[in-house]
PDB file of N, CA and C in Angstrom:
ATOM      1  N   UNK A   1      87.072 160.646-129.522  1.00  0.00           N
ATOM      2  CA  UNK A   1      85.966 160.928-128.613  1.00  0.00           C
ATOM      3  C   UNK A   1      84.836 159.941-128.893  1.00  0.00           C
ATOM      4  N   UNK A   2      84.221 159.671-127.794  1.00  0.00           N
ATOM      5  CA  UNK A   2      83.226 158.252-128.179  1.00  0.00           C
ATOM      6  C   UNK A   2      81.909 159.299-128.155  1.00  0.00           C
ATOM      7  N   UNK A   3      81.207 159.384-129.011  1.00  0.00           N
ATOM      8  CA  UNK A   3      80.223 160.142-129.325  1.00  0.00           C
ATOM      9  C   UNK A   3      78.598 159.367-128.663  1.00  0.00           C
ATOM     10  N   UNK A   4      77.910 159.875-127.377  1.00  0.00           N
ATOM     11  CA  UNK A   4      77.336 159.019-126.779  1.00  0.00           C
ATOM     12  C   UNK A   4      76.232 159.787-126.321  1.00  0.00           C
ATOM     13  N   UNK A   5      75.210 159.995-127.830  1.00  0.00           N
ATOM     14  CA  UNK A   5      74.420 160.753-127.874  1.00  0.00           C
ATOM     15  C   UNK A   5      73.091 160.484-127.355  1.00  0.00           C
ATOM     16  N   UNK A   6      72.769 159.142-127.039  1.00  0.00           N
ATOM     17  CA  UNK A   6      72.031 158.210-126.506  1.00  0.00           C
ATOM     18  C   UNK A   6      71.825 159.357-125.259  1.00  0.00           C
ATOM     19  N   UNK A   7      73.235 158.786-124.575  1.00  0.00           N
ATOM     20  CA  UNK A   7      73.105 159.046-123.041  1.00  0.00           C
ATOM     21  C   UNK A   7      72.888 161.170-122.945  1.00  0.00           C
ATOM     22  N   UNK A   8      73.542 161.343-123.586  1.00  0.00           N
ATOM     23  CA  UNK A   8      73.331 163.258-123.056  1.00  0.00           C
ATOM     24  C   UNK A   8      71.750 163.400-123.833  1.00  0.00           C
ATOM     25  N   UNK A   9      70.692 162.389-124.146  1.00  0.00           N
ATOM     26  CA  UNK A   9      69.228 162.593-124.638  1.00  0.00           C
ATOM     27  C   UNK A   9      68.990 162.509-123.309  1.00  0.00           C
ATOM     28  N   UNK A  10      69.173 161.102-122.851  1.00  0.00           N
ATOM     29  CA  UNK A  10      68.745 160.307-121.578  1.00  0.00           C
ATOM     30  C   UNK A  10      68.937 161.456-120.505  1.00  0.00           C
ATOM     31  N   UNK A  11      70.279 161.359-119.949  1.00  0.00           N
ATOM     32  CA  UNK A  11      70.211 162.763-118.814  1.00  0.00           C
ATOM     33  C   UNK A  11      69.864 164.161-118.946  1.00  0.00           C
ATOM     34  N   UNK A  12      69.531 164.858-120.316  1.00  0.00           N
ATOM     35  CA  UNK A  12      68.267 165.800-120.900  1.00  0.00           C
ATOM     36  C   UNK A  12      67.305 165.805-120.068  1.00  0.00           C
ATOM     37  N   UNK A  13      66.610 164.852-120.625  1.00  0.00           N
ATOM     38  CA  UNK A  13      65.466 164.447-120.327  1.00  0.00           C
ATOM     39  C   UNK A  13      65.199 164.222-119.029  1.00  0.00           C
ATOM     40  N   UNK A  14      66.121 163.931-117.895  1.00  0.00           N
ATOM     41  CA  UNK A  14      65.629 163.992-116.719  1.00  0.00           C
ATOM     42  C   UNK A  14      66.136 164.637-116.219  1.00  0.00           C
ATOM     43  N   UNK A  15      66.926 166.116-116.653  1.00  0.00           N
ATOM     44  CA  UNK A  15      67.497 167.800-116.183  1.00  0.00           C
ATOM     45  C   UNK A  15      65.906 168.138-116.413  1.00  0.00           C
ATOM     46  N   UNK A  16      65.547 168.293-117.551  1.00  0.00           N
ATOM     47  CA  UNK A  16      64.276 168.987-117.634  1.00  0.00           C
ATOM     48  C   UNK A  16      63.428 168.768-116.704  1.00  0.00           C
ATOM     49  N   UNK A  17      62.751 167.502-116.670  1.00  0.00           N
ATOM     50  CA  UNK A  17      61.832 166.784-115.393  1.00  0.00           C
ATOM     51  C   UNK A  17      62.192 167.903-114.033  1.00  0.00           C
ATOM     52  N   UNK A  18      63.379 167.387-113.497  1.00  0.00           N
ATOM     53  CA  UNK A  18      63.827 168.292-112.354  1.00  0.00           C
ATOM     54  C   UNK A  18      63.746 169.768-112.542  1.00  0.00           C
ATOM     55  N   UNK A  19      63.776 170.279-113.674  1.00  0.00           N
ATOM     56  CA  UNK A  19      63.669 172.225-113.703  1.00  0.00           C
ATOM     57  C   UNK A  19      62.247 172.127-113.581  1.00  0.00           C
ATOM     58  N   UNK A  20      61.406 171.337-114.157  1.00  0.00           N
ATOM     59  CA  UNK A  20      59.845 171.687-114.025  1.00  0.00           C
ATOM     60  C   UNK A  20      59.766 171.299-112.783  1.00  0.00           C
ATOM     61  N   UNK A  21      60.078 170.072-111.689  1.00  0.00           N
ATOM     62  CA  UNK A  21      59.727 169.929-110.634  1.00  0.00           C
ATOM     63  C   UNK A  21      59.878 171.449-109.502  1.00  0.00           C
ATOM     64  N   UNK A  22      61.340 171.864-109.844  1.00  0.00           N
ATOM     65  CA  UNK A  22      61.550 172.919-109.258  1.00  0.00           C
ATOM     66  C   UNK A  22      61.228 173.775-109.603  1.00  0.00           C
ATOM     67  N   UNK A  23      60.486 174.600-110.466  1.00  0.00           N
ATOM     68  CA  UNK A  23      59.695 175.421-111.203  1.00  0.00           C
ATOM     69  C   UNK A  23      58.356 175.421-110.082  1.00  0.00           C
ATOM     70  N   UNK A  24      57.872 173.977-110.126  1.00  0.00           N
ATOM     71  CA  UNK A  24      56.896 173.805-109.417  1.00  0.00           C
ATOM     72  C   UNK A  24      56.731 173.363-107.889  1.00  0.00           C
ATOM     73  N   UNK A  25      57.530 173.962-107.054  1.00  0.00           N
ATOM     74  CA  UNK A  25      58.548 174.004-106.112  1.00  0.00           C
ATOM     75  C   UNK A  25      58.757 172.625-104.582  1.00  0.00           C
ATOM     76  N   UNK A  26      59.082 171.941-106.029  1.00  0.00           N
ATOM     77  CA  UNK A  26      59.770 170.526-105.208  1.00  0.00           C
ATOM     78  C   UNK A  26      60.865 171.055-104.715  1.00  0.00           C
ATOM     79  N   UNK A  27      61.648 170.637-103.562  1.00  0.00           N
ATOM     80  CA  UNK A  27      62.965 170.667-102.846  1.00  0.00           C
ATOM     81  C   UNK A  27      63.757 169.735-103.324  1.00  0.00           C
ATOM     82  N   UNK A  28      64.618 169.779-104.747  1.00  0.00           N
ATOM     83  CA  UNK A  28      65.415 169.067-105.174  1.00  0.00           C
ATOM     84  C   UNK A  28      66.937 169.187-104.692  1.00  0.00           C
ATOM     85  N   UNK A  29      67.404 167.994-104.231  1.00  0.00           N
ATOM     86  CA  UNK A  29      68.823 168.859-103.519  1.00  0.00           C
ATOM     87  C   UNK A  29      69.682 168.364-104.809  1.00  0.00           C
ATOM     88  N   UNK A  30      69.481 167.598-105.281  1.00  0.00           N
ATOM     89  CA  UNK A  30      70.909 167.306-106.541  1.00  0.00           C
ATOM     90  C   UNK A  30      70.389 165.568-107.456  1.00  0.00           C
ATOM     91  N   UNK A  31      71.390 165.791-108.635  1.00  0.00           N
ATOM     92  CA  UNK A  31      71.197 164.534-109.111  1.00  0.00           C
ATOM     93  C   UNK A  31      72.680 164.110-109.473  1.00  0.00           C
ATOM     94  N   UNK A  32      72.550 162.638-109.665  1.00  0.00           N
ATOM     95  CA  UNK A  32      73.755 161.712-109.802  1.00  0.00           C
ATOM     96  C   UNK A  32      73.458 160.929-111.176  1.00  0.00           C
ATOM     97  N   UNK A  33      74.484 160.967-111.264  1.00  0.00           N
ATOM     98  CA  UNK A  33      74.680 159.709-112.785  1.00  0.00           C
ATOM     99  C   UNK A  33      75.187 158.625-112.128  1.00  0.00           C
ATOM    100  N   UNK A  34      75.214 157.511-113.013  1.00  0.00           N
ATOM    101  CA  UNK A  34      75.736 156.180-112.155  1.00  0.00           C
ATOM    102  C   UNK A  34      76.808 156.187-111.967  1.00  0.00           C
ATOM    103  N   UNK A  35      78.087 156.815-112.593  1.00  0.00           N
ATOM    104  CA  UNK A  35      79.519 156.463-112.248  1.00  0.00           C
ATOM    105  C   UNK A  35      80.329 157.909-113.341  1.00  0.00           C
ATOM    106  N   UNK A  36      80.745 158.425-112.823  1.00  0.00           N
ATOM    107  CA  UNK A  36      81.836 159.222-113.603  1.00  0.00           C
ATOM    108  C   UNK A  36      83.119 158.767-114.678  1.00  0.00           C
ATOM    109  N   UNK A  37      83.383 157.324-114.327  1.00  0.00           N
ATOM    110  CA  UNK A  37      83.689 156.701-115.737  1.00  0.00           C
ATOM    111  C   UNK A  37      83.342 155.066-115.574  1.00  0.00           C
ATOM    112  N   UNK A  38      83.463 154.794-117.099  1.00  0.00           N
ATOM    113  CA  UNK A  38      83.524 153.718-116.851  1.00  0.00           C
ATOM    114  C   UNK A  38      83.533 152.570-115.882  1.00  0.00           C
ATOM    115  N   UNK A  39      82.750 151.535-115.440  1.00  0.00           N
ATOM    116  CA  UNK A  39      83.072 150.783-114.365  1.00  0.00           C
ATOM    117  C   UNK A  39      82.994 149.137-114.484  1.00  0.00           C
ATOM    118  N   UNK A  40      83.665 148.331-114.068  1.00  0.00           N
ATOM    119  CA  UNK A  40      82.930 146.952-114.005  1.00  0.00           C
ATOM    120  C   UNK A  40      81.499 146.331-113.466  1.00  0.00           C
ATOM    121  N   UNK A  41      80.587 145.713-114.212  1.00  0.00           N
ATOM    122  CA  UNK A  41      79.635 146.091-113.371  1.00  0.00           C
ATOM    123  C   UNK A  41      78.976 144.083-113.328  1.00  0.00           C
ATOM    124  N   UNK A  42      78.695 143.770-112.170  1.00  0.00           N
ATOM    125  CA  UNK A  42      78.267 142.582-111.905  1.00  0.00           C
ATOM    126  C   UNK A  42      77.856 142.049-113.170  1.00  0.00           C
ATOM    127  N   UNK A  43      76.547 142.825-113.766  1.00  0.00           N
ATOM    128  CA  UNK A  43      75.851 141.756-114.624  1.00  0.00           C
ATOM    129  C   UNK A  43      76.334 142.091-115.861  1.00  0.00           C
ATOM    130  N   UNK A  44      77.142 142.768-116.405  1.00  0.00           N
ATOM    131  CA  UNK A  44      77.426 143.763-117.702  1.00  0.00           C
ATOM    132  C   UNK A  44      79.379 143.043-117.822  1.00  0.00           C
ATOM    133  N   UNK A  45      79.934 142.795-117.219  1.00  0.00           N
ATOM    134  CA  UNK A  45      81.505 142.960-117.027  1.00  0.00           C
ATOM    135  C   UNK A  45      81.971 144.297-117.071  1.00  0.00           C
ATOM    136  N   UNK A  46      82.658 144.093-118.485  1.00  0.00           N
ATOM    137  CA  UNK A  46      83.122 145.249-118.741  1.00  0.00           C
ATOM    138  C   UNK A  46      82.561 145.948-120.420  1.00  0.00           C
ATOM    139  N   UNK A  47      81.473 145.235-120.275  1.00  0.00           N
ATOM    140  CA  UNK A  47      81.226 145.068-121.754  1.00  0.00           C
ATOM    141  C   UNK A  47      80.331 146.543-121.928  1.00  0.00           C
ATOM    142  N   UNK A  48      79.541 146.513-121.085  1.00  0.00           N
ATOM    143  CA  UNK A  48      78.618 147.941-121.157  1.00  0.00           C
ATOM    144  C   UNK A  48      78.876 149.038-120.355  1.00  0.00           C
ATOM    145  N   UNK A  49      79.237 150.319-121.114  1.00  0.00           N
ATOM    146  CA  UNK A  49      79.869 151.699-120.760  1.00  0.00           C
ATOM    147  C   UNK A  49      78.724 152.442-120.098  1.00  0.00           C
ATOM    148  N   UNK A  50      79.080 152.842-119.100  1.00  0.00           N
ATOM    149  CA  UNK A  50      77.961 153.237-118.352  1.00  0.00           C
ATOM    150  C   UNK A  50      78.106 154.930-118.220  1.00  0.00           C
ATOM    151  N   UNK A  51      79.367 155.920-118.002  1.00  0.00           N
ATOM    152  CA  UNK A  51      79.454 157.307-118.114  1.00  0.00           C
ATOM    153  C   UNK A  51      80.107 158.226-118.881  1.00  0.00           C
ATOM    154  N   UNK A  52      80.506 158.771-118.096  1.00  0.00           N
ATOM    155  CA  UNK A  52      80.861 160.154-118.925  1.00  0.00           C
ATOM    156  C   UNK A  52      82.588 160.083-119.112  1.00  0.00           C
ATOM    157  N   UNK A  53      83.358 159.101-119.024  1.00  0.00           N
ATOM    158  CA  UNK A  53      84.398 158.967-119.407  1.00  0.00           C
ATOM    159  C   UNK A  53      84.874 157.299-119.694  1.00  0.00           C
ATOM    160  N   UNK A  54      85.585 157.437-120.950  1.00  0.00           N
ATOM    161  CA  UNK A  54      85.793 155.791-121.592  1.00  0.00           C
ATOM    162  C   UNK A  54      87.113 155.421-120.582  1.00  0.00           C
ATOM    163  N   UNK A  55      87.139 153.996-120.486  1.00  0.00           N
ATOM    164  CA  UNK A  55      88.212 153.848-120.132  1.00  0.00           C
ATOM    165  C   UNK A  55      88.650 152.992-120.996  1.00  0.00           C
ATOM    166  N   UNK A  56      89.628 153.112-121.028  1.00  0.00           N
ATOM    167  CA  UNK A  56      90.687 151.615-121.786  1.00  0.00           C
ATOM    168  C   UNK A  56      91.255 150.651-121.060  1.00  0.00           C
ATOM    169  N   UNK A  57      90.532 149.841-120.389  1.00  0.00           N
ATOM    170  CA  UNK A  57      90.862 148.875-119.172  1.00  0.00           C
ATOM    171  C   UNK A  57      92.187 148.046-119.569  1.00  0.00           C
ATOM    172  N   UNK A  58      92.948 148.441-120.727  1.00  0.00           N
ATOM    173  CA  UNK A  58      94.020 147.390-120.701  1.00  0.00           C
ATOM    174  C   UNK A  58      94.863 148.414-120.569  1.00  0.00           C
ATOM    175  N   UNK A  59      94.714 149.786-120.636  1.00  0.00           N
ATOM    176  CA  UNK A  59      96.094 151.040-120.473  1.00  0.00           C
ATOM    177  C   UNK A  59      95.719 151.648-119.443  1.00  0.00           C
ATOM    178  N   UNK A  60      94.292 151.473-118.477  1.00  0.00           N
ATOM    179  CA  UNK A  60      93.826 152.413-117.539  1.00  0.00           C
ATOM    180  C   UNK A  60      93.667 154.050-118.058  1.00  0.00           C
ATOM    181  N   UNK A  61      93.637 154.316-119.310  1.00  0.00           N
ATOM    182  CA  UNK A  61      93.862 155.866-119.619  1.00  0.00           C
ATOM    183  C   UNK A  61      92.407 156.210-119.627  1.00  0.00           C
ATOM    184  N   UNK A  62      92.050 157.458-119.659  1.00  0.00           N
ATOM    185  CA  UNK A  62      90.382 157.796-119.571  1.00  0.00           C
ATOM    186  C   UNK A  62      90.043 158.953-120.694  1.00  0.00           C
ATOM    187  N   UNK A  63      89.255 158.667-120.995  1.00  0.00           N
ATOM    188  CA  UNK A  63      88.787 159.772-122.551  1.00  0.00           C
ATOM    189  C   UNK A  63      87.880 160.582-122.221  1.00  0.00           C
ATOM    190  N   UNK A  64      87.438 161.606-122.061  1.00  0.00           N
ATOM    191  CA  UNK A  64      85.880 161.882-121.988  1.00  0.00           C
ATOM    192  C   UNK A  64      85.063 161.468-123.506  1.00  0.00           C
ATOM    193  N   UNK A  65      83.916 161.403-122.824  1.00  0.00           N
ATOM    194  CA  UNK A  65      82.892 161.142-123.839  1.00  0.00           C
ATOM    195  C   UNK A  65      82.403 162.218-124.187  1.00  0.00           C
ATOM    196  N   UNK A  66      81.350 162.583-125.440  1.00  0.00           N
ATOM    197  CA  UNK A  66      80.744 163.726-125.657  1.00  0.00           C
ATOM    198  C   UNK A  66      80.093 164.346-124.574  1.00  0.00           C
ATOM    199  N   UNK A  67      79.556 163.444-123.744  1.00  0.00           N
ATOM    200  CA  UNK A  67      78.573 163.481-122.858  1.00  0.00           C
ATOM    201  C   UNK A  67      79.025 164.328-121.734  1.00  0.00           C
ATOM    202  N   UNK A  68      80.560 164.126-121.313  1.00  0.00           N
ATOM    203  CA  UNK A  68      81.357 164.850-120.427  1.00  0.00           C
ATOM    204  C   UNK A  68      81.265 166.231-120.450  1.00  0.00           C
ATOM    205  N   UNK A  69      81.851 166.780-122.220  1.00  0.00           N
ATOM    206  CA  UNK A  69      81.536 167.846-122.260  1.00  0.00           C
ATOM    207  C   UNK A  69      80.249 168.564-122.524  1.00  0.00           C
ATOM    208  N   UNK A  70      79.359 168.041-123.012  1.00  0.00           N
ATOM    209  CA  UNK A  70      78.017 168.558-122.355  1.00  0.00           C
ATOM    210  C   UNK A  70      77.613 168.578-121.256  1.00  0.00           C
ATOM    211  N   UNK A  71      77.666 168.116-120.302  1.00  0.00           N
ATOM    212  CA  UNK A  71      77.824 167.936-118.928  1.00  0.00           C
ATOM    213  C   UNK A  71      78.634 169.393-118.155  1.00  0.00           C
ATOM    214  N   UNK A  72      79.716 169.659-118.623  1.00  0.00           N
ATOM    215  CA  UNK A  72      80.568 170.248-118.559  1.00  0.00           C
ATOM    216  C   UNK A  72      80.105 171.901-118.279  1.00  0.00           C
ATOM    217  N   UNK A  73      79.704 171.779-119.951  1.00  0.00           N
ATOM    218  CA  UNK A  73      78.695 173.429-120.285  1.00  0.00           C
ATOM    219  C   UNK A  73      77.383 173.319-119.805  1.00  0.00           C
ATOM    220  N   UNK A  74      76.667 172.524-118.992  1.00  0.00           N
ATOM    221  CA  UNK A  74      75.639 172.844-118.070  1.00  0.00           C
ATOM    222  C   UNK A  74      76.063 173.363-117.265  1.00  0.00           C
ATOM    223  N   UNK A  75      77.226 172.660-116.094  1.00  0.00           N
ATOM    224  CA  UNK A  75      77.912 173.305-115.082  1.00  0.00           C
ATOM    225  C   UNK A  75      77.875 174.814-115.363  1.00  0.00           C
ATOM    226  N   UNK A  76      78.800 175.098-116.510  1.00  0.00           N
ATOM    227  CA  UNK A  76      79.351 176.093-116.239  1.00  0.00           C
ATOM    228  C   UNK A  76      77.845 177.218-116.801  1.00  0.00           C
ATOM    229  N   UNK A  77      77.029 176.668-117.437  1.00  0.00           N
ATOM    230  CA  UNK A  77      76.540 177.984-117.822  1.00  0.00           C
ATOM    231  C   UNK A  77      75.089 177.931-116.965  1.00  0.00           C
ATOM    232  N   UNK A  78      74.753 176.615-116.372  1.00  0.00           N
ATOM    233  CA  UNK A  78      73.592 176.294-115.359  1.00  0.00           C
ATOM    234  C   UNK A  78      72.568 176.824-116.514  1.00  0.00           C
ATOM    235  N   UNK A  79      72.647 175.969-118.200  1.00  0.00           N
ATOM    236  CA  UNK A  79      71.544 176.116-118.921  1.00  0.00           C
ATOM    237  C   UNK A  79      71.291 174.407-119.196  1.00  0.00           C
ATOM    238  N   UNK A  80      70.275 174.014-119.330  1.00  0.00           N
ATOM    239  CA  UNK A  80      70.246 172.479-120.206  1.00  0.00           C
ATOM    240  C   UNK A  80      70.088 172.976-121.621  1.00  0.00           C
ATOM    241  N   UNK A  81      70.577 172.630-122.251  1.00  0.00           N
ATOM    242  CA  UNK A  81      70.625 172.702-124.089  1.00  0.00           C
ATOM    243  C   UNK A  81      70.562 171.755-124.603  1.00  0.00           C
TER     244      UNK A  81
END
C-alpha cells in the first residue's frame, strides 16, 4: 500500500472548508479530486502520482492508496476524520 498521507491532509482540509461553507449555507453540489488513479500528465509524465490508486504502468495493475481507503470510510460513514 503506498501510504499517501500528504494527500488524505490535503483533501481534509478542503472536506472541512466545504462542511463550514455548508454549515453556513452555501449550495455546494459536490467535489472532485483530479483523477481516480494514477494518470499521465503533460507536464509531470508519469513521474508524479496524482490519486487515490497506484498504477504500475508496465503491468497496468492498480493498488489503492491509503488515501482510497480513507476516502472510502467518509463515503460510507459521511464523517471527515
Amino acid at each position: 500500500m503506498v501510504y499517501d498521507d500528504a494527500r488524505i491532509d490535503y483533501v481534509k482540509k478542503h472536506l472541512e472548508v466545504l462542511a463550514d461553507a455548508i454549515a453556513d449555507g452555501v449550495n455546494v453540489k459536490g467535489y472532485f479530486l483530479w483523477s481516480l488513479m494514477d494518470v499521465f500528465s503533460r507536464s509531470n509524465g508519469y513521474e508524479k502520482r496524482y490519486d487515490l490508486f497506484y498504477v504500475d504502468f508496465e503491468t497496468q495493475e492498480r493498488y489503492p492508496k491509503k488515501s482510497a481507503c480513507w476516502c472510502k470510510k467518509i463515503v460510507q460513514t459521511r464523517e471527515i476524520r
